[in-house]
C-alpha atoms as a PDB file:
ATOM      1  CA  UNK A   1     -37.457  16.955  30.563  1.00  0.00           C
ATOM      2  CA  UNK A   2     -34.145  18.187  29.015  1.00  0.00           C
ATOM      3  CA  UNK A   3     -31.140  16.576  30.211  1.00  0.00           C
ATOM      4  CA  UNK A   4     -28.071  18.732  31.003  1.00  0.00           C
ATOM      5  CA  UNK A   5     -25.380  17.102  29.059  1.00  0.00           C
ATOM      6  CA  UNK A   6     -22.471  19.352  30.246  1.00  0.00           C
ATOM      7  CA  UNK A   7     -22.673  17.684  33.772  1.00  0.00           C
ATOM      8  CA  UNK A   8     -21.796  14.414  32.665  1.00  0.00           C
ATOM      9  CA  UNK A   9     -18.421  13.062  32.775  1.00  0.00           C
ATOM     10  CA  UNK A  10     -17.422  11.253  29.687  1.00  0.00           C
ATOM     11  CA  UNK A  11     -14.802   9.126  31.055  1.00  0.00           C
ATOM     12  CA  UNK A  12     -11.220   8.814  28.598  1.00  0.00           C
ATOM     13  CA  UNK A  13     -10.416   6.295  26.317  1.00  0.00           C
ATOM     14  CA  UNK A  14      -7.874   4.144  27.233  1.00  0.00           C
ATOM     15  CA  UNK A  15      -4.374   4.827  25.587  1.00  0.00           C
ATOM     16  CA  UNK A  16      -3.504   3.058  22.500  1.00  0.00           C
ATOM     17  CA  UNK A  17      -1.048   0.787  22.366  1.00  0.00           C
ATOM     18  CA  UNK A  18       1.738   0.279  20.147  1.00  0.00           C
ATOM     19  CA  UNK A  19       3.438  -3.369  19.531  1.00  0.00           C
ATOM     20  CA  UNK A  20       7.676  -3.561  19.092  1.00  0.00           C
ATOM     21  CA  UNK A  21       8.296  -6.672  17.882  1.00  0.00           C
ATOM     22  CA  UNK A  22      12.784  -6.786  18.147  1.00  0.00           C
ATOM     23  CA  UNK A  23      15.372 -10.175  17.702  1.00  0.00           C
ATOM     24  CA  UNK A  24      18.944  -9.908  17.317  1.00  0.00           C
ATOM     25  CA  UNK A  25      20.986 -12.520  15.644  1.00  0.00           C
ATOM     26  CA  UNK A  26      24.391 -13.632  15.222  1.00  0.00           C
ATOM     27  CA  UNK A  27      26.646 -16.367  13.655  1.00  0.00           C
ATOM     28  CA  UNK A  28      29.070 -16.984  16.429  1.00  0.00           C
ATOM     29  CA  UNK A  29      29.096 -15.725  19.500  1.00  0.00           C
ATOM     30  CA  UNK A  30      30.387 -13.649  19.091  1.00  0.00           C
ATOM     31  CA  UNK A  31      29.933 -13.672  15.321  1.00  0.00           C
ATOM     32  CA  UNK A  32      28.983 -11.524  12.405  1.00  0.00           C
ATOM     33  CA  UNK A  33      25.464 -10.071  13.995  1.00  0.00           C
ATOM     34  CA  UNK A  34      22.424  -8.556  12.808  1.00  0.00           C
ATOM     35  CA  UNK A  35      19.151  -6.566  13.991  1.00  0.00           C
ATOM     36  CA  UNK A  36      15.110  -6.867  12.920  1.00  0.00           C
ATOM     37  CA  UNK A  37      12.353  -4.814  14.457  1.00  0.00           C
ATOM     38  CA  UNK A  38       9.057  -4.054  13.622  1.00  0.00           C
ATOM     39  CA  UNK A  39       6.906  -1.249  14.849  1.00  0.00           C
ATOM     40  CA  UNK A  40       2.941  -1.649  15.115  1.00  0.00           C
ATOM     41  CA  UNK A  41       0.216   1.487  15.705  1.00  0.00           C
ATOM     42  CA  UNK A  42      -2.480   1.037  18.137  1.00  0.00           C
ATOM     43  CA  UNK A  43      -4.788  -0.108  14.509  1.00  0.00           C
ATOM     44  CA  UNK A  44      -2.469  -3.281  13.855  1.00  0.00           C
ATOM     45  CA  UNK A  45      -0.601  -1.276  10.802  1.00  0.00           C
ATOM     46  CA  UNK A  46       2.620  -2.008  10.242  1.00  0.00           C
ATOM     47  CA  UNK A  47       4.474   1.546  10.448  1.00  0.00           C
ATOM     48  CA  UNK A  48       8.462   0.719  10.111  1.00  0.00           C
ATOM     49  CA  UNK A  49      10.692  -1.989   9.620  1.00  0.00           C
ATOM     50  CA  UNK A  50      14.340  -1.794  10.788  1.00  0.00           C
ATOM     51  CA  UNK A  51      16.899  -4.658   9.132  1.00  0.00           C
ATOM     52  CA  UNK A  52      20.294  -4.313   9.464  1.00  0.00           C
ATOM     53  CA  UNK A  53      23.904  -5.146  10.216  1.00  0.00           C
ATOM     54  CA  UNK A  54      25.879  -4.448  13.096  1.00  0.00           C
ATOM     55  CA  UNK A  55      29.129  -5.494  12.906  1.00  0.00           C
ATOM     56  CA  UNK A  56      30.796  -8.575  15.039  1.00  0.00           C
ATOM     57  CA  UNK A  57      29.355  -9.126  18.303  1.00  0.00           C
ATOM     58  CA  UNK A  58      27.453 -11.316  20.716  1.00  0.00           C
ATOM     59  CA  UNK A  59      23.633 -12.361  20.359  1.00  0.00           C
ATOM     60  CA  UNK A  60      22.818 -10.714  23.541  1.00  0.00           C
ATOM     61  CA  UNK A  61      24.359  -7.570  22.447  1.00  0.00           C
ATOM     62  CA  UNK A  62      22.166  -8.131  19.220  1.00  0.00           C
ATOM     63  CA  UNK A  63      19.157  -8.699  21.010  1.00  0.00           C
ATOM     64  CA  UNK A  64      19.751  -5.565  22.631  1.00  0.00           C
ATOM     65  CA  UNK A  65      20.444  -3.449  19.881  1.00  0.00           C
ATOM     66  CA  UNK A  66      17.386  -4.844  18.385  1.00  0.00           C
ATOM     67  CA  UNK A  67      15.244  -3.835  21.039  1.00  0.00           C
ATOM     68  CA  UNK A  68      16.837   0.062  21.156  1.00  0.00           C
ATOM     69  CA  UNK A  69      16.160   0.526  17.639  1.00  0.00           C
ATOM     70  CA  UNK A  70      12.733  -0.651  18.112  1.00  0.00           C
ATOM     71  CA  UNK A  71      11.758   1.726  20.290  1.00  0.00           C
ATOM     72  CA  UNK A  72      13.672   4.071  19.148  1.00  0.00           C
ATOM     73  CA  UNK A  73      11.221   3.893  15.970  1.00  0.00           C
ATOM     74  CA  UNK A  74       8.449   3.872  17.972  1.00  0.00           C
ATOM     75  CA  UNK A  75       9.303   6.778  19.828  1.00  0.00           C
ATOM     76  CA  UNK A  76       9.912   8.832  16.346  1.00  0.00           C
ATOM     77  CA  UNK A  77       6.225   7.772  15.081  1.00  0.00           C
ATOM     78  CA  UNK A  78       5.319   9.788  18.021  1.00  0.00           C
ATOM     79  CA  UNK A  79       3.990   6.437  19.848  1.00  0.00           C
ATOM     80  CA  UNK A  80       3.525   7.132  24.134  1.00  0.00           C
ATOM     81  CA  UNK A  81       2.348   3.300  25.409  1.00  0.00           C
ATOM     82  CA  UNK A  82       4.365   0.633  23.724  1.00  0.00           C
ATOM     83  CA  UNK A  83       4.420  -3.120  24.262  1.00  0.00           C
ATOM     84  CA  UNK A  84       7.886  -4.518  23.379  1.00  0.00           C
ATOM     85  CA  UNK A  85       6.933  -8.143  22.460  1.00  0.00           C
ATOM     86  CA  UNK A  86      10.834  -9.973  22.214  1.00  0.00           C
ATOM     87  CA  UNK A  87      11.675 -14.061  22.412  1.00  0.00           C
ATOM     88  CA  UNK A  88      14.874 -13.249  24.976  1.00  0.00           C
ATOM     89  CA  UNK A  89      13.903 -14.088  28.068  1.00  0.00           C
ATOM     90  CA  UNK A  90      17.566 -12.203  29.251  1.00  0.00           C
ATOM     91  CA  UNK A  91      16.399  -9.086  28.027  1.00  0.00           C
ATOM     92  CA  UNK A  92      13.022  -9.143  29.050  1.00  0.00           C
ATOM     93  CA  UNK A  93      13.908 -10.168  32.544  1.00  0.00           C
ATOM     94  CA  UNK A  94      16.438  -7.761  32.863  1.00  0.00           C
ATOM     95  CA  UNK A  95      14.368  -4.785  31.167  1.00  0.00           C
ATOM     96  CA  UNK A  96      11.835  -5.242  34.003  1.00  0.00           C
ATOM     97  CA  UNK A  97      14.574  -5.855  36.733  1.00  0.00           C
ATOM     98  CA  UNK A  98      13.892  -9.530  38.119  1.00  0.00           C
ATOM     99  CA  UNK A  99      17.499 -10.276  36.629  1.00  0.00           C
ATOM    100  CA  UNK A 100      20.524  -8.447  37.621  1.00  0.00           C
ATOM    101  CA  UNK A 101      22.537  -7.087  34.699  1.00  0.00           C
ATOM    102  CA  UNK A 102      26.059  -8.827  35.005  1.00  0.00           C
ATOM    103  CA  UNK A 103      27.907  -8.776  32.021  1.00  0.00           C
ATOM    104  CA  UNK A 104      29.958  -5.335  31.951  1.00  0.00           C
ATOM    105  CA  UNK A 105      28.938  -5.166  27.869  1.00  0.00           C
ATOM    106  CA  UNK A 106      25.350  -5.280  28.078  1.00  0.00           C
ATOM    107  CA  UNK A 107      25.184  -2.270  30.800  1.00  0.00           C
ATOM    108  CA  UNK A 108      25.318   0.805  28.330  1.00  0.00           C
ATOM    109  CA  UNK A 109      21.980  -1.003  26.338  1.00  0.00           C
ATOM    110  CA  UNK A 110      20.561  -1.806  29.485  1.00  0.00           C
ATOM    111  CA  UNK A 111      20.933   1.796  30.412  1.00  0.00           C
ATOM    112  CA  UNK A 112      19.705   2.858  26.960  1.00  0.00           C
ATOM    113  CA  UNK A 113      16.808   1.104  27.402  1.00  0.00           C
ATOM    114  CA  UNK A 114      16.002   2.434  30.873  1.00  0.00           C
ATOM    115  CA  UNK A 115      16.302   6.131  29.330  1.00  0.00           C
ATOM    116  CA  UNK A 116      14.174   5.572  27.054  1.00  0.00           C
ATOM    117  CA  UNK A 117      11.414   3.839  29.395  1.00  0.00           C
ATOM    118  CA  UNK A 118      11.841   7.324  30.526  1.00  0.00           C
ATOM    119  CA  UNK A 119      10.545   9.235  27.389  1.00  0.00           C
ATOM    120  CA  UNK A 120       7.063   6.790  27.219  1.00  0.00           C
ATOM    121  CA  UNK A 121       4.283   7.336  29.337  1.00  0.00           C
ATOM    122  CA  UNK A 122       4.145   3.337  29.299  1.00  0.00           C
ATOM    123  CA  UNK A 123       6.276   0.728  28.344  1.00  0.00           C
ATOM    124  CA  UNK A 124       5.754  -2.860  28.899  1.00  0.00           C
ATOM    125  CA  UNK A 125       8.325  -5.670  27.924  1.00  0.00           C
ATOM    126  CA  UNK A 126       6.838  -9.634  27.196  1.00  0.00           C
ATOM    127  CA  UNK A 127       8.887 -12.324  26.506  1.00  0.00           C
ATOM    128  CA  UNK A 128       7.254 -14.234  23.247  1.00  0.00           C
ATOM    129  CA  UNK A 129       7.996 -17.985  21.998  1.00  0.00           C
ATOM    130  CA  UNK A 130      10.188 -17.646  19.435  1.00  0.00           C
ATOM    131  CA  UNK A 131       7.139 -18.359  16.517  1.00  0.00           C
ATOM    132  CA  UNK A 132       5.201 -15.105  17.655  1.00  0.00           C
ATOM    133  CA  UNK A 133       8.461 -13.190  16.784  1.00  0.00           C
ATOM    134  CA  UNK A 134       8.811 -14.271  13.180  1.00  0.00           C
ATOM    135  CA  UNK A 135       8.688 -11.363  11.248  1.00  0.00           C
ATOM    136  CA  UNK A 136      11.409  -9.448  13.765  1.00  0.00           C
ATOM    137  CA  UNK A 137      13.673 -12.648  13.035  1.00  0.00           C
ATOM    138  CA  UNK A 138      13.339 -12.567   9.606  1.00  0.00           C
ATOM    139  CA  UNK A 139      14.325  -9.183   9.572  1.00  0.00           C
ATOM    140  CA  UNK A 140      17.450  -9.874  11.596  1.00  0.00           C
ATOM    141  CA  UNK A 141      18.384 -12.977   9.469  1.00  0.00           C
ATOM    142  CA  UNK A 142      17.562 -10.761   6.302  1.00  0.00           C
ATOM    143  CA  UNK A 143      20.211  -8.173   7.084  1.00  0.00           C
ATOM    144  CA  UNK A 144      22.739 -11.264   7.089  1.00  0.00           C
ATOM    145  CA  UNK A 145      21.845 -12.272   4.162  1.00  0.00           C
ATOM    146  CA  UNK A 146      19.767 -15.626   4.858  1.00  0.00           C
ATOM    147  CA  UNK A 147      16.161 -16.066   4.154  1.00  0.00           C
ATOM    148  CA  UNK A 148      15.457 -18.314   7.765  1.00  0.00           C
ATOM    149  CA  UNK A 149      17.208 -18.201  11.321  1.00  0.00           C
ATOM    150  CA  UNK A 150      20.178 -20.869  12.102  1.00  0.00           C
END
């Protein structure tokens, strides 16, 4: 008996997902502030690293920024279902919308962010303790020019 291979449906793999590890920092708030993000493929390679400066400002702001210029990255690689993994709990209850977005300064990266949820076929947001965030914090801390977070 042959069997007719062409009639069977080959169900599709599940999408991959990518990992966007973000933290912002400051000294002061406000204070001089930073950002650290780190982009993961779907294979658990580490694909970009963003570390950087961004003037004076508050942490939230930082976290923020941090988070935009993680996906941002993401998006570049050419990544569709992203997992932002970030130890704010402000950000990530305000990305999803159980938290109301308040503070007039944090509305044009609140509405970045919602833009860019736009451009993904998936994006999640999950709050992380701070010590599954490391590597995004170092990065942040780096670009101010001190080796651990304060």
């Amino acid at each position: 008996m042959t069997e007719n291979l062409t009639d069977e449906t080959v169900a599709a793999p599940e999408p991959a997902t990518w990992l966007v590890y973000s933290d912002g920092a400051s000294r002061g708030n406000p204070g001089r502030a930073s950002i650290g993000a780190v982009v993961i493929d779907p294979q658990g390679t580490e694909r970009q690293r963003v570390s950087e400066t961004i003037g004076m400002t508050t942490n939230n702001i930082a976290e923020y920024r941090a988070l935009v210029a993680g996906l941002e990255a993401a998006l570049a690689l050419g990544a569709r279902q992203v997992e932002a993994r970030l130890d704010s709990e402000l950000v990530v209850r305000q990305a999803v919308g159980r938290y109301r977005v308040k503070n007039p300064g944090l509305v044009p990266y609140h509405n970045r962010i919602l833009a860019l949820r736009s451009l993904f076929d998936e994006l999640a947001f999950k709050h992380v303790p701070r010590e599954e965030n490391k590597l995004a914090d170092s990065l942040a801390n780096l670009a101010l020019g001190t080796p651990d977070s304060q």
